[in-house]
Protein backbone atom coordinates (compact mmCIF):
# COMPACT_ATOMS: atom_id res chain seq x y z
CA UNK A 1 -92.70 112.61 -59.75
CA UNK A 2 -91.17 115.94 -59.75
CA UNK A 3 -86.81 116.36 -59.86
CA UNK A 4 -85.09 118.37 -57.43
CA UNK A 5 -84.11 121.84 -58.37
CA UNK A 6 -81.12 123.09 -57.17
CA UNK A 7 -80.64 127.02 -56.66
CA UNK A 8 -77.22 128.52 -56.13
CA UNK A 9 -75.62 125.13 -55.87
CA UNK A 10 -76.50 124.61 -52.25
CA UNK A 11 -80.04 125.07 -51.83
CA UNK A 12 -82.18 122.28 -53.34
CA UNK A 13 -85.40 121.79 -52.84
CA UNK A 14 -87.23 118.59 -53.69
CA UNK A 15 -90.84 117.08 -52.72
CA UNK A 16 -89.54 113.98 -51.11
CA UNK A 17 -87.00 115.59 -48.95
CA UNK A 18 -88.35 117.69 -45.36
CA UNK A 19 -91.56 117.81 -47.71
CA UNK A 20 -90.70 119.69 -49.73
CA UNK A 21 -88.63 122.50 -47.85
CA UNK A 22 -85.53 124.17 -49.07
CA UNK A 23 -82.69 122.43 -47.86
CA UNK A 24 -78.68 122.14 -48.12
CA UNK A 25 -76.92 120.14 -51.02
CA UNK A 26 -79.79 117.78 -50.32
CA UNK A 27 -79.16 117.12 -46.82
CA UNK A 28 -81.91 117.04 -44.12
CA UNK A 29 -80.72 120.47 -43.06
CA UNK A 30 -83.44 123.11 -44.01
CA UNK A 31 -82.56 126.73 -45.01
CA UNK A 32 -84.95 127.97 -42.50
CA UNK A 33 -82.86 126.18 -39.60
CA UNK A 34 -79.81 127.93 -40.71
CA UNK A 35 -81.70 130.78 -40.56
CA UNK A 36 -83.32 130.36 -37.13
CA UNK A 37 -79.84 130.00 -35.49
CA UNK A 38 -78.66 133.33 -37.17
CA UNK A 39 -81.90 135.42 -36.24
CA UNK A 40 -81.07 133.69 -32.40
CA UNK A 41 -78.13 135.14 -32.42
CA UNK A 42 -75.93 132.01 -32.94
CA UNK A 43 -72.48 132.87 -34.85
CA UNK A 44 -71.49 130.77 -37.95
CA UNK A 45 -68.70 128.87 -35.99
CA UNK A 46 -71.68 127.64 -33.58
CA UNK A 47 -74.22 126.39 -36.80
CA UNK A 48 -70.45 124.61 -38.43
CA UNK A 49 -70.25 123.24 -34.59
CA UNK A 50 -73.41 122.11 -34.42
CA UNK A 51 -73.80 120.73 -38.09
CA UNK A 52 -70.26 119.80 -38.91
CA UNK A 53 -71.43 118.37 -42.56
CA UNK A 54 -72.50 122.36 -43.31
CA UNK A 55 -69.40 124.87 -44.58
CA UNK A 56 -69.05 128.39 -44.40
CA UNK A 57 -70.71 128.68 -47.60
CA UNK A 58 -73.57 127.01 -46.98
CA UNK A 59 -74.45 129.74 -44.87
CA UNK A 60 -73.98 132.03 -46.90
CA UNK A 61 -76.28 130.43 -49.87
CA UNK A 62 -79.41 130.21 -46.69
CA UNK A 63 -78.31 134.50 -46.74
CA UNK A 64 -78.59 135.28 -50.30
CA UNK A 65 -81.51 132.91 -50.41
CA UNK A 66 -83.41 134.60 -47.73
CA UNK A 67 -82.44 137.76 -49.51
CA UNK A 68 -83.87 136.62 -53.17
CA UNK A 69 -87.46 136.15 -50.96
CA UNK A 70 -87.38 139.63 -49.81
CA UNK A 71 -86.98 141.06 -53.33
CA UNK A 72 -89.93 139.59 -54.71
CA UNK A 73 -93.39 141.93 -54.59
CA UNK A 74 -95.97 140.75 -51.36
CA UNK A 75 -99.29 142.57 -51.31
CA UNK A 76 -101.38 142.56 -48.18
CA UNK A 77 -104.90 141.50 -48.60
CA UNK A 78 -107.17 141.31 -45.96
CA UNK A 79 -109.20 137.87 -45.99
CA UNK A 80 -112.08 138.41 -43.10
């Protein structure tokens, strides 16, 4: 069975946790939530409000980990 990895000290992911999905410090909190309340417009003080065991910098991780996605290279292929 695989280990969790743990990026940036906040974002872990491991396989028997949300399956699979990058989370927070291993908490049933996925990045992508985070992330879905920021691109709805939600401030940080209403995600800390809403998940009181999250901190500031939790948020931020979710950021730079979004980020580290975008830098990678994505080609377009069409399939049919």
């Amino acid at each position: 069975m695989p280990s969790p990895i743990f990026l940036d000290g906040r974002i872990t992911i491991d396989p028997d946790l949300c399956n699979g999905r990058p989370t927070l410090r291993g908490k049933r909190i996925a990045v992508q939530t985070v992330l879905d309340f920021l691109g709805a417009g939600d401030s940080e003080a209403d995600i800390l409000e809403q998940y009181p065991s999250l901190e500031p910098d939790d948020i931020r991780a979710c950021l730079r980990f979004a980020t580290g996605l975008m830098d990678k290279h994505y080609e377009v292929v069409q399939i049919a």
